[in-house]
N, C-alpha and C. Protein backbone atom coordinates (compact mmCIF):
# COMPACT_ATOMS: atom_id res chain seq x y z
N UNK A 1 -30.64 -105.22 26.38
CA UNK A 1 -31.04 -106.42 25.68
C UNK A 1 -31.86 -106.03 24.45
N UNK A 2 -31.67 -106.66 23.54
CA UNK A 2 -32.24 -106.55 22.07
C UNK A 2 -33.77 -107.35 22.28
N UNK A 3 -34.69 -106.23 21.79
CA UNK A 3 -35.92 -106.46 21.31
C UNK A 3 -36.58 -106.59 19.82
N UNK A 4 -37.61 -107.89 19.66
CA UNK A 4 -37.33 -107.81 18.39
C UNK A 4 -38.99 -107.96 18.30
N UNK A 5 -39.75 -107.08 17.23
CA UNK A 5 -40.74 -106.87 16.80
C UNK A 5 -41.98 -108.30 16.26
N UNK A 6 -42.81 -108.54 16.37
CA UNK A 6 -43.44 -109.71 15.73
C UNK A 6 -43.89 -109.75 14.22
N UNK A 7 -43.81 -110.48 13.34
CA UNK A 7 -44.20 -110.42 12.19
C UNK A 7 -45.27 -109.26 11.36
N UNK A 8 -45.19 -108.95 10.30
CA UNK A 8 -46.40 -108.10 10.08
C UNK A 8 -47.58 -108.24 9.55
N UNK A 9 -48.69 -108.13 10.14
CA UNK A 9 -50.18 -108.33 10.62
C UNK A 9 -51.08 -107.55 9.55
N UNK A 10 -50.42 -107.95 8.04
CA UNK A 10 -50.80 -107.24 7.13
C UNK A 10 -52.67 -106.96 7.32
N UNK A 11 -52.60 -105.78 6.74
CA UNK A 11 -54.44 -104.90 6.59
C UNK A 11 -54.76 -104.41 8.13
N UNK A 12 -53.66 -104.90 9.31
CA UNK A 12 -53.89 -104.11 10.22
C UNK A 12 -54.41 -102.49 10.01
N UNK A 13 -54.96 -102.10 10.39
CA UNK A 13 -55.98 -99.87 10.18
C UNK A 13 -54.64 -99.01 10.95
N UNK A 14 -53.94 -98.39 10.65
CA UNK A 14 -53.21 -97.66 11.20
C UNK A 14 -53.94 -97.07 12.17
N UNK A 15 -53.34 -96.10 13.40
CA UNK A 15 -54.25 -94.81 14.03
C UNK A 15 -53.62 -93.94 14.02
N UNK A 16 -54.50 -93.17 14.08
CA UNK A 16 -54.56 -91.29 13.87
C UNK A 16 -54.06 -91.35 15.70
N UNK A 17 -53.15 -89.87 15.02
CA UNK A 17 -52.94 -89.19 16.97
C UNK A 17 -52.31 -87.75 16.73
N UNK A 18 -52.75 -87.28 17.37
CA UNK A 18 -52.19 -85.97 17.37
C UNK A 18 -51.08 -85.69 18.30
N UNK A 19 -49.79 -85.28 18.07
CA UNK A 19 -48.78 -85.28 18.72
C UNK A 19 -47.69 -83.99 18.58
N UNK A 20 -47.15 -83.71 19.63
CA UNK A 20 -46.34 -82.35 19.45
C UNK A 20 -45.07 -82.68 18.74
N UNK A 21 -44.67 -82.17 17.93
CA UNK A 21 -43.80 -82.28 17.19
C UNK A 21 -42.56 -81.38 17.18
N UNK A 22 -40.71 -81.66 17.15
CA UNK A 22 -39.73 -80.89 17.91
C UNK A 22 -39.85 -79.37 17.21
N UNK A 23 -40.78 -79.27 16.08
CA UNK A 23 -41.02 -78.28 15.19
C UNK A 23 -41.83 -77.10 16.18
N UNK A 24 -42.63 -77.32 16.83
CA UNK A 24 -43.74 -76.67 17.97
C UNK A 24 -45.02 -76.73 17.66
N UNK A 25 -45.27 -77.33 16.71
CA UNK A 25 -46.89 -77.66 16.43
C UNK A 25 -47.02 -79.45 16.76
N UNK A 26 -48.51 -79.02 16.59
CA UNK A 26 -48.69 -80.76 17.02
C UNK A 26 -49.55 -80.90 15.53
N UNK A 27 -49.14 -82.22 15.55
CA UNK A 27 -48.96 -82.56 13.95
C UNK A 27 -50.18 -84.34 14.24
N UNK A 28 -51.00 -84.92 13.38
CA UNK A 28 -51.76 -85.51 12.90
C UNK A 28 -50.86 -86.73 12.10
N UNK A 29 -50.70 -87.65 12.93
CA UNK A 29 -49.99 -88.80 11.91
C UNK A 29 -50.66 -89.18 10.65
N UNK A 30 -51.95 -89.02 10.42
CA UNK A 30 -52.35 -89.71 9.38
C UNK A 30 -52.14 -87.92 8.07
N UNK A 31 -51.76 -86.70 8.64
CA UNK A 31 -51.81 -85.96 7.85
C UNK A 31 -50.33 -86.30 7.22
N UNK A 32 -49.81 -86.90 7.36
CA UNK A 32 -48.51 -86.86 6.74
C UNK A 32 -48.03 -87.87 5.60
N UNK A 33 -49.15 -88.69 5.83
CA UNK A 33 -49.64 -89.79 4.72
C UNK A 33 -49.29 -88.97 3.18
N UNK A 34 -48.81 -89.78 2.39
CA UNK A 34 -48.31 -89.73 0.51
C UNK A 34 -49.86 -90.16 0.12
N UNK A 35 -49.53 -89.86 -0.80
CA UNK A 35 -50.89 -90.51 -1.85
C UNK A 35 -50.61 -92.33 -1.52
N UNK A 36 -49.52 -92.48 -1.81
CA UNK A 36 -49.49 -94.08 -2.40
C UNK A 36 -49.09 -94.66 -0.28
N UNK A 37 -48.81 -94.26 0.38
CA UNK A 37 -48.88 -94.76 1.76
C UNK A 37 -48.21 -93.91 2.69
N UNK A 38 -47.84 -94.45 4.04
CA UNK A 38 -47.00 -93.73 4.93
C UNK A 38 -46.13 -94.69 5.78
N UNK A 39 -45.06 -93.92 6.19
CA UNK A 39 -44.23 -95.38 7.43
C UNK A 39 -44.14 -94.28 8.53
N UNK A 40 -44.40 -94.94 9.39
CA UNK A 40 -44.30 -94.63 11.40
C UNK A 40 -43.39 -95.54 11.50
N UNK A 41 -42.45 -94.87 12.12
CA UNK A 41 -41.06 -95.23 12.54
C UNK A 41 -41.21 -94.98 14.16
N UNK A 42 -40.61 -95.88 15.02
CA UNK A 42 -40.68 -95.23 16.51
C UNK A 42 -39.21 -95.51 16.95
N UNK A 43 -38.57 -94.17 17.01
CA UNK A 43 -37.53 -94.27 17.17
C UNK A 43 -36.97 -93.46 18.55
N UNK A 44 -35.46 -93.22 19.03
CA UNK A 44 -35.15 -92.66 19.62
C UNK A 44 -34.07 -92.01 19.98
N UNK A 45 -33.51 -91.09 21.06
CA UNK A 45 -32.12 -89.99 20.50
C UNK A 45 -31.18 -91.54 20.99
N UNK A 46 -31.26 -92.41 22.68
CA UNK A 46 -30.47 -92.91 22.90
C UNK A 46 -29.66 -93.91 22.17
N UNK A 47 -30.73 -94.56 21.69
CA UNK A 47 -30.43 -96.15 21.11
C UNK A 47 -29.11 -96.28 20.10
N UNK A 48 -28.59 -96.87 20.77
CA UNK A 48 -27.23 -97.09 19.64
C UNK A 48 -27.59 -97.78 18.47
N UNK A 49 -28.81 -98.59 18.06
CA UNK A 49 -29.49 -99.40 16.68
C UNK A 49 -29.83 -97.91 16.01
N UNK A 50 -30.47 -97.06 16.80
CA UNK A 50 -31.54 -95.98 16.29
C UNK A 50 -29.80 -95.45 15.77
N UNK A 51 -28.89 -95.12 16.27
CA UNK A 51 -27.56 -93.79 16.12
C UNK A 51 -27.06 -94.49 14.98
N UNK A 52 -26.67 -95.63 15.13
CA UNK A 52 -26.04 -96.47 14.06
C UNK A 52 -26.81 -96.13 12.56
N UNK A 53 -27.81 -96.02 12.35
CA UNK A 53 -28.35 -95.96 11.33
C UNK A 53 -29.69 -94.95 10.84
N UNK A 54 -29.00 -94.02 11.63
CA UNK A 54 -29.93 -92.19 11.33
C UNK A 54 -30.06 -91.96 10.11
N UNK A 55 -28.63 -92.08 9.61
CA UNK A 55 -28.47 -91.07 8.67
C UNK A 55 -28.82 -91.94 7.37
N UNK A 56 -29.44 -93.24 7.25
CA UNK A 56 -29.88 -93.98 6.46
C UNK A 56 -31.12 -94.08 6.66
N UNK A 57 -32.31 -93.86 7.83
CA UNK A 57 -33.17 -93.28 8.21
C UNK A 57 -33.75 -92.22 7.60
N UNK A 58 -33.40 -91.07 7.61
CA UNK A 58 -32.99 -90.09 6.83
C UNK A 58 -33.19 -89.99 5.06
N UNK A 59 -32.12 -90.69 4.73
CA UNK A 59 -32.51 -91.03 3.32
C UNK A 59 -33.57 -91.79 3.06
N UNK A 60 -33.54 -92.98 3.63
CA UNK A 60 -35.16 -93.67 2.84
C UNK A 60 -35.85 -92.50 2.98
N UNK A 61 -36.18 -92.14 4.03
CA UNK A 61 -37.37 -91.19 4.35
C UNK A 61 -37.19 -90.13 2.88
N UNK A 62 -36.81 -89.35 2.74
CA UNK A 62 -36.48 -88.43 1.60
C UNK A 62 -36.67 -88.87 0.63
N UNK A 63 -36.57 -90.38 0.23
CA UNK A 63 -36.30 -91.10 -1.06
C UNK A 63 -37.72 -91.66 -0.98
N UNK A 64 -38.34 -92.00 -0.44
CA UNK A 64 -39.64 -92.21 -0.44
C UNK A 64 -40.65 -91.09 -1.00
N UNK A 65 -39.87 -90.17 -0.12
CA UNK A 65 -40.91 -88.90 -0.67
C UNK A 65 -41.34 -88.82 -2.12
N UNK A 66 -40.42 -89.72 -3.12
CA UNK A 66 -40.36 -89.81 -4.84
C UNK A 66 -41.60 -90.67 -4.97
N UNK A 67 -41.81 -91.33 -4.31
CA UNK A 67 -42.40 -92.46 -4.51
C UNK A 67 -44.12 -92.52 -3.99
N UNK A 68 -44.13 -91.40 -3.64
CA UNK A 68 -45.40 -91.26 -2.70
C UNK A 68 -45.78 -91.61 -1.37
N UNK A 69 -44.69 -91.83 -0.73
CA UNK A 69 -44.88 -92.43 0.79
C UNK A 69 -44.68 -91.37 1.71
N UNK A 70 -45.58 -90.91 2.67
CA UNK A 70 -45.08 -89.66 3.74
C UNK A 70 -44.44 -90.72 4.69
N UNK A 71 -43.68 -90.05 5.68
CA UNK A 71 -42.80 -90.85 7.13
C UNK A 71 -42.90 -89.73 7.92
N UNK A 72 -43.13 -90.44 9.21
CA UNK A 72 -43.08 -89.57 10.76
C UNK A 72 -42.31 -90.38 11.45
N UNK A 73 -41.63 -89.92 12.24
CA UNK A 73 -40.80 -90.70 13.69
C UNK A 73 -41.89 -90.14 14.66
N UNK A 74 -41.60 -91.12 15.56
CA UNK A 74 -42.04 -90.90 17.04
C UNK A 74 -41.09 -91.93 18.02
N UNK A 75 -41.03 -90.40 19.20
CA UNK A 75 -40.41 -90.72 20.21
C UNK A 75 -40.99 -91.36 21.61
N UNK A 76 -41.40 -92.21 22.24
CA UNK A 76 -42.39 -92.66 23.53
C UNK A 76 -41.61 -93.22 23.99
N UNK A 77 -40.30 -93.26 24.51
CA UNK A 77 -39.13 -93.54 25.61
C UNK A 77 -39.78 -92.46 26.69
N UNK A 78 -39.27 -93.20 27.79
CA UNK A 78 -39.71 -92.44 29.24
C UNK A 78 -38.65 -91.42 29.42
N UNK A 79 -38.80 -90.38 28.86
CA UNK A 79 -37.53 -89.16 29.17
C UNK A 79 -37.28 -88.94 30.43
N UNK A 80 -37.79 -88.78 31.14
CA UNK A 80 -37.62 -89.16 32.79
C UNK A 80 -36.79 -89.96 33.03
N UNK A 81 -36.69 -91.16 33.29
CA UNK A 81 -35.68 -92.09 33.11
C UNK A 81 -34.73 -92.58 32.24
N UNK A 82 -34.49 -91.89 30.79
CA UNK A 82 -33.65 -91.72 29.93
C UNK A 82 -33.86 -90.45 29.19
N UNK A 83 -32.91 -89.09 30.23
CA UNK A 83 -32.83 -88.05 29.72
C UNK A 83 -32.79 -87.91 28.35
N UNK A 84 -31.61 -88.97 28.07
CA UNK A 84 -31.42 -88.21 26.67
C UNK A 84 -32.86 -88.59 25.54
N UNK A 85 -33.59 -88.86 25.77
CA UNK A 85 -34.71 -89.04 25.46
C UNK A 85 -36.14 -87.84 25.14
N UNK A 86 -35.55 -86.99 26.02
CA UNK A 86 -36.08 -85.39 25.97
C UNK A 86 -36.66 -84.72 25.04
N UNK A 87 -37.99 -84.14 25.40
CA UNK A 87 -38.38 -83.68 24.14
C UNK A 87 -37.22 -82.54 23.56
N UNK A 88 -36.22 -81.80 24.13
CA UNK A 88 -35.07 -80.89 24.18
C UNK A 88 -34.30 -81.52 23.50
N UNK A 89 -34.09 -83.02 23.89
CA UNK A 89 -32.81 -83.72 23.30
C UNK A 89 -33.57 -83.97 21.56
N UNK A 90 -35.14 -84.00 21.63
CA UNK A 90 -35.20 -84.86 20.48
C UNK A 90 -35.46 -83.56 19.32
N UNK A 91 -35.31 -82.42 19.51
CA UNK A 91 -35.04 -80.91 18.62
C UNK A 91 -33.88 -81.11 18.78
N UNK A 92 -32.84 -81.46 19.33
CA UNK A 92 -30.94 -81.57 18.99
C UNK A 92 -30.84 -82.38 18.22
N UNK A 93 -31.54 -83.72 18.37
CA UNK A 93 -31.21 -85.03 18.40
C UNK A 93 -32.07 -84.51 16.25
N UNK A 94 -33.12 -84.23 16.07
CA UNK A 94 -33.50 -83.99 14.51
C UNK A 94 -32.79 -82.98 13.78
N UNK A 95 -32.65 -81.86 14.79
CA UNK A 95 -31.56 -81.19 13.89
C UNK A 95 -30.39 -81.46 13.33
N UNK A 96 -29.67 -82.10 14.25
CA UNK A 96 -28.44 -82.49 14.00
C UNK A 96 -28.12 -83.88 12.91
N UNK A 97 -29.49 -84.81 12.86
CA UNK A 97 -29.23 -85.53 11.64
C UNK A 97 -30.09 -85.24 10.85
N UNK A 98 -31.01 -83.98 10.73
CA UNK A 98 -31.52 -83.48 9.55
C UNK A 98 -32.38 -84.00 8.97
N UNK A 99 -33.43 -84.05 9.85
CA UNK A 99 -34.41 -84.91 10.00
C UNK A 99 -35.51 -83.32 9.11
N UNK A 100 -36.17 -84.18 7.72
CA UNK A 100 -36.76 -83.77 6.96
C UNK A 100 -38.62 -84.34 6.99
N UNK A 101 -38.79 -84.62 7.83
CA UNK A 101 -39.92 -85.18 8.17
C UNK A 101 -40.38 -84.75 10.05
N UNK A 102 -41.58 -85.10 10.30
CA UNK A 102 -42.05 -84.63 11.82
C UNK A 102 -41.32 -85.65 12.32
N UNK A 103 -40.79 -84.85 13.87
CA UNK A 103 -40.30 -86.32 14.68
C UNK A 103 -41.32 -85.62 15.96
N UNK A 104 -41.58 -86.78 16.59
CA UNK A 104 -43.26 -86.61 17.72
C UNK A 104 -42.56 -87.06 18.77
N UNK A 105 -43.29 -86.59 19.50
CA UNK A 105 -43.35 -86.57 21.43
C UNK A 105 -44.44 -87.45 21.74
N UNK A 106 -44.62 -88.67 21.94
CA UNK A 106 -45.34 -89.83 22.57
C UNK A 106 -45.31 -89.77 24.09
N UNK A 107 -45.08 -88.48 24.59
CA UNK A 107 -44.94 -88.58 26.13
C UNK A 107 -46.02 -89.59 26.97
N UNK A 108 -47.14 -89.73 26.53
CA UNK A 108 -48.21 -90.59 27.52
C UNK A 108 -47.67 -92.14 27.45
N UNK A 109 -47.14 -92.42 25.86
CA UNK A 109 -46.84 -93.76 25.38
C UNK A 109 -48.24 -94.32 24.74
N UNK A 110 -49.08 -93.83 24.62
CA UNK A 110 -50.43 -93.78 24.38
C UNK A 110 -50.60 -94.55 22.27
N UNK A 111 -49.55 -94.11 21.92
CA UNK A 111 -49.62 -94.57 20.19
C UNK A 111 -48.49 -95.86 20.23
N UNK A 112 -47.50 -95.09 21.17
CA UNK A 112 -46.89 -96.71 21.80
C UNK A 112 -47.53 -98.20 21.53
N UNK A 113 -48.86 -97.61 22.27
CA UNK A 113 -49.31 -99.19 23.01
C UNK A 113 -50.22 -99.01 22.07
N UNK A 114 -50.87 -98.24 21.12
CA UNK A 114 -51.66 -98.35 20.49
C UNK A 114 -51.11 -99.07 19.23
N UNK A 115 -49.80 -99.00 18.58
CA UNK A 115 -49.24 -99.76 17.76
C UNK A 115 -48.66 -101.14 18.02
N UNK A 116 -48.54 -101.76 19.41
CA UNK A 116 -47.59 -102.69 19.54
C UNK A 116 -46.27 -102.21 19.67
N UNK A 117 -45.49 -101.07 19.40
CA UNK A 117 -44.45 -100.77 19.26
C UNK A 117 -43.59 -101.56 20.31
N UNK A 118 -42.40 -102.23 19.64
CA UNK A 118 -41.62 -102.97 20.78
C UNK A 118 -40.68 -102.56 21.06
N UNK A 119 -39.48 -102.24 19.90
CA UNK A 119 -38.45 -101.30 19.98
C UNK A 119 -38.01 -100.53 19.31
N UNK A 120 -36.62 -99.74 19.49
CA UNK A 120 -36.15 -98.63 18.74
C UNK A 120 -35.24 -99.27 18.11
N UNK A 121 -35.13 -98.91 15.89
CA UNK A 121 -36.10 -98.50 15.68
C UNK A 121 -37.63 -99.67 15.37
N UNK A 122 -38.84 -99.55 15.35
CA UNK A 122 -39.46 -100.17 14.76
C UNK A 122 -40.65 -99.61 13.73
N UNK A 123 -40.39 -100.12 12.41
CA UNK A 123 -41.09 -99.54 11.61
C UNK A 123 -42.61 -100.29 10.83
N UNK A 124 -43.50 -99.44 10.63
CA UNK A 124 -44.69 -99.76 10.54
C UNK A 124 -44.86 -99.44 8.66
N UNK A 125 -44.81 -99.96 8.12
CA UNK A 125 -45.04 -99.13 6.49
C UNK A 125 -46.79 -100.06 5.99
N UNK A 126 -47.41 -98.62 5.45
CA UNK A 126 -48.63 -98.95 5.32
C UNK A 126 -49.14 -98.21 4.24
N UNK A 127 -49.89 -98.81 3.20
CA UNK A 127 -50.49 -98.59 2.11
C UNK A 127 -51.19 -97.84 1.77
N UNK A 128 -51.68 -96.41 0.59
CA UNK A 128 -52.65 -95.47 0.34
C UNK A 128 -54.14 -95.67 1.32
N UNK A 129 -54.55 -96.93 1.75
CA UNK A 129 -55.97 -96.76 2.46
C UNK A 129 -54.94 -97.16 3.90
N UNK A 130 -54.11 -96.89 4.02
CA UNK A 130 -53.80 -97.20 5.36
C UNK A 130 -53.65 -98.48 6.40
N UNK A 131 -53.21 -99.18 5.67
CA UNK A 131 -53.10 -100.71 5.61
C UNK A 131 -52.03 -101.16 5.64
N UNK A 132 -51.53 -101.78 6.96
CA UNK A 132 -50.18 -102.20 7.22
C UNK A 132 -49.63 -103.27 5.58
N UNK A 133 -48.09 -103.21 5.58
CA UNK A 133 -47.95 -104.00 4.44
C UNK A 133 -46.73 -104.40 4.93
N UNK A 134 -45.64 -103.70 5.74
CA UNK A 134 -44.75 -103.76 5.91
C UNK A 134 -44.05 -103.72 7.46
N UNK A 135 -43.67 -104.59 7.97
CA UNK A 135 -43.20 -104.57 9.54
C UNK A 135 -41.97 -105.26 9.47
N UNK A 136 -41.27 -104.58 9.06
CA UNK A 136 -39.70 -105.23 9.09
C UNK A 136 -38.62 -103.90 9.32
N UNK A 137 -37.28 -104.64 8.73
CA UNK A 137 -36.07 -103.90 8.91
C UNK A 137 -36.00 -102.89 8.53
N UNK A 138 -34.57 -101.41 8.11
CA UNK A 138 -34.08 -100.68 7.78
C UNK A 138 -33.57 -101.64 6.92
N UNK A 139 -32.55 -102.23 7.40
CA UNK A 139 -31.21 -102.78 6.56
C UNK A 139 -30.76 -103.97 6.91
N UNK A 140 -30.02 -104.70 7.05
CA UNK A 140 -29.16 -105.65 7.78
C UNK A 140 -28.06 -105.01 9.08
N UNK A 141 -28.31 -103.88 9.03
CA UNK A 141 -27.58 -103.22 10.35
C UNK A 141 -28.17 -103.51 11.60
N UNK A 142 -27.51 -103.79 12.60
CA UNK A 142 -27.56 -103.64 13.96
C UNK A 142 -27.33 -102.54 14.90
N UNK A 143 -26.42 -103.12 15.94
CA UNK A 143 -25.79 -101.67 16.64
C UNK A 143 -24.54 -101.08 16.16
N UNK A 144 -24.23 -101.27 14.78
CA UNK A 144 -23.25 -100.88 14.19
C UNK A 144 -23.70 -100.52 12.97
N UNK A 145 -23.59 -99.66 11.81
CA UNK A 145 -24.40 -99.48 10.75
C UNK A 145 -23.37 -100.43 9.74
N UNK A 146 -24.17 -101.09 9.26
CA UNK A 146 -23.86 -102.11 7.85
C UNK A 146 -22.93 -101.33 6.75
N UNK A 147 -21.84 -101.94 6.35
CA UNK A 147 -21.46 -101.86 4.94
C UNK A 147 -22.09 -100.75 4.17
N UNK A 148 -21.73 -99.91 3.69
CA UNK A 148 -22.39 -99.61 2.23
C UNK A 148 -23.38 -100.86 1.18
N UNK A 149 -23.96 -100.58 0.71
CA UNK A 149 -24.57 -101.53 -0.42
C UNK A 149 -25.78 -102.34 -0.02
N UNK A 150 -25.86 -102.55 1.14
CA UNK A 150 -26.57 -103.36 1.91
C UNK A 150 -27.88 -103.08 1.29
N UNK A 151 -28.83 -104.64 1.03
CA UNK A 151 -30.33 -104.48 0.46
C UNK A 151 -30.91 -103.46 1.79
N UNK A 152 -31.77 -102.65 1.06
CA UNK A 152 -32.47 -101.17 1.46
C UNK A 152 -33.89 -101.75 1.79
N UNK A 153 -33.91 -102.68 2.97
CA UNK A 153 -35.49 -103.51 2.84
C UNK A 153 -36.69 -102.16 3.42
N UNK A 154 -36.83 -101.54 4.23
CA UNK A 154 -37.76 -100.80 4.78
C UNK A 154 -37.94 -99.93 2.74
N UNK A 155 -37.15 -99.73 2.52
CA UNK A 155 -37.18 -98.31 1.01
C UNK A 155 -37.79 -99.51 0.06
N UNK A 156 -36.90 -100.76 -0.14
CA UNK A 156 -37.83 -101.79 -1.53
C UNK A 156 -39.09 -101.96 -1.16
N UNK A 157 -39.14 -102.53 0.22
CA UNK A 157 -40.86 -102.88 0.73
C UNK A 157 -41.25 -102.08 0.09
N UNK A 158 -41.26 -100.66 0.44
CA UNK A 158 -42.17 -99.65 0.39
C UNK A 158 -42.63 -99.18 -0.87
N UNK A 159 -41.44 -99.35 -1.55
CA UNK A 159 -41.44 -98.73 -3.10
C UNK A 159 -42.24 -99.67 -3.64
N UNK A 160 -42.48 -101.26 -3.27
CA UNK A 160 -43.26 -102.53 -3.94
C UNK A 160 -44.95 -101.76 -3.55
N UNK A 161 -44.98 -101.58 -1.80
CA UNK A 161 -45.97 -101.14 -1.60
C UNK A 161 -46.76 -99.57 -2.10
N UNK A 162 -46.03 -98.88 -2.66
CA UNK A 162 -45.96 -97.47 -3.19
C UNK A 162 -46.68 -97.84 -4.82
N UNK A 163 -46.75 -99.02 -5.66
CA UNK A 163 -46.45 -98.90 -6.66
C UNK A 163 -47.76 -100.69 -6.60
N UNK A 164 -47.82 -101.25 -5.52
CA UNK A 164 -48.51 -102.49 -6.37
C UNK A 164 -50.54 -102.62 -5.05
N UNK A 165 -49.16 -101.63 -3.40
CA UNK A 165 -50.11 -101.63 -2.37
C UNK A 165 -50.16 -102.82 -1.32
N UNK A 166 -49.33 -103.73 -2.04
CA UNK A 166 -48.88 -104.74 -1.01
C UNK A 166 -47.59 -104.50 -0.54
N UNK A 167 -47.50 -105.36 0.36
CA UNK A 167 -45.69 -105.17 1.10
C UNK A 167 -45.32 -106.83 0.14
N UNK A 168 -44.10 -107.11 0.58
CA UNK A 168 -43.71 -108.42 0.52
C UNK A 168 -44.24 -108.89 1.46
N UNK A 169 -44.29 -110.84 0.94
CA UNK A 169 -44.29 -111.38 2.15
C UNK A 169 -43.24 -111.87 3.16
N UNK A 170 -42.19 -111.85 2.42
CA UNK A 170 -41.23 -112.39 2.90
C UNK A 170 -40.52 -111.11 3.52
N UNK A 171 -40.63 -110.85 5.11
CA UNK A 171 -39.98 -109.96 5.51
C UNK A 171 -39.15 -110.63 6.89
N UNK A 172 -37.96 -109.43 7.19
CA UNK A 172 -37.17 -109.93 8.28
C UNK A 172 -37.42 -108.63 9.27
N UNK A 173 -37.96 -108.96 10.69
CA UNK A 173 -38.06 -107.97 11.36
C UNK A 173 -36.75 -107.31 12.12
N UNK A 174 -37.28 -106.22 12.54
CA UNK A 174 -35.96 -104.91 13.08
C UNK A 174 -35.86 -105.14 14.21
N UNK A 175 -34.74 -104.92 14.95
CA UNK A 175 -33.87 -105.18 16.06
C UNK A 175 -33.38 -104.10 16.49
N UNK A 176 -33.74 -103.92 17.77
CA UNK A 176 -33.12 -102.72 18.84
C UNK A 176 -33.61 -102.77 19.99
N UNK A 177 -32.82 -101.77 20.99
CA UNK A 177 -33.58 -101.66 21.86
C UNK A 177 -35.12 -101.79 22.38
N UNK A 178 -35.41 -102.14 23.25
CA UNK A 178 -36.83 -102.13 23.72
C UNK A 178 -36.90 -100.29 24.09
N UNK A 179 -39.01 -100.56 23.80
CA UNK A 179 -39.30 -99.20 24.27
C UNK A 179 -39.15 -99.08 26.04
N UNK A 180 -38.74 -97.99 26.15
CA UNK A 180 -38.66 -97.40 27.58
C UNK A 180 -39.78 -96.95 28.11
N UNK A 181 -40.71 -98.11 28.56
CA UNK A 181 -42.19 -97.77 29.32
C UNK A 181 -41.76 -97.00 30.80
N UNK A 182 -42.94 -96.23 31.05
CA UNK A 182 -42.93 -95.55 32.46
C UNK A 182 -43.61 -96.93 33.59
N UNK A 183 -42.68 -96.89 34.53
CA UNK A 183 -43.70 -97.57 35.58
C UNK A 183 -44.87 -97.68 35.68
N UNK A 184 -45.57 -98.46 35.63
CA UNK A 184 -46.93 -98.40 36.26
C UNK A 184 -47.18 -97.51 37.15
N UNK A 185 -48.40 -96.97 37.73
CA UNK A 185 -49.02 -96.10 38.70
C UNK A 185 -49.44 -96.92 39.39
């Protein structure tokens, strides 16, 4: 079943976390921050929303880099209960779409719940002092990746927010899978 994110809660404070990354260091979300902002993406290897639209993932991320925006993925699916979810799978799962940015191991779910994160993907884009601006889409894609041409909303937000520090207001939130919480204890 499709999960869908709540509006964005602009000037929300991002948080800092330190997390292992498929690289072998553990990496500092807020170190990856651009001058002009950063986007936390929480994504994952299974999700057919997340597969459908990697490799456009991918590019914003890179194309941002012009613009002054750093990007991190993070993974906090219960790998336990969705192998392919693995910190193993998620070094296959970056290599193989060439993932130019940290992708993180959320194993506790701990930045999970510290963001709201609802599903895969859901993206957070936030301004030089670290200030949410942006909580919406990739694209108009679903579980199928969109057309060519399709408005680039997560890359315009950002580039508005890269360049003025606000997001739009007018945003449409992202659709995917729900996160894969661990049982309760």
């Amino acid at each position: 079943m499709a999960a869908v994110p709540p509006v964005c809660d602009f000037g929300w404070p991002a948080i800092d976390a330190v997390l292992p990354g498929v690289d072998g260091t553990s990496h500092s979300i807020f170190g990856h921050a651009g001058p002009n902002g950063l986007v936390v993406a929480f994504i994952c290897n299974h999700c057919p929303y997340v597969k459908a639209v990697i490799s456009r993932i991918v590019r914003d991320a890179n194309d941002l880099k012009a613009e002054g925006i750093g990007f991190v993925a993070i993974n906090s699916n219960d790998a336990d209960a969705y192998p392919d979810d693995s910190f193993d799978q998620m070094k296959r799962f970056a290599m193989t779409n060439g993932f130019s940015f940290p992708y993180l191991h959320d194993e506790a779910q701990s930045v999970a719940r510290d963001y709201s994160a609802v599903c895969t993907p859901d993206f957070f884009g936030f301004n030089s002092e670290l200030r949410l601006q942006y909580r919406g889409r990739l694209d108009a894609s679903r579980r199928e990746s969109g057309p060519l041409g399709l408005r680039r909303d997560l890359f315009e937000a950002m580039k508005q927010v890269a360049r003025t520090g606000d997001g739009p207001f007018d945003q449409i939130a992202s659709i995917g899978c729900s996160i894969k919480w661990k049982d309760a204890a």
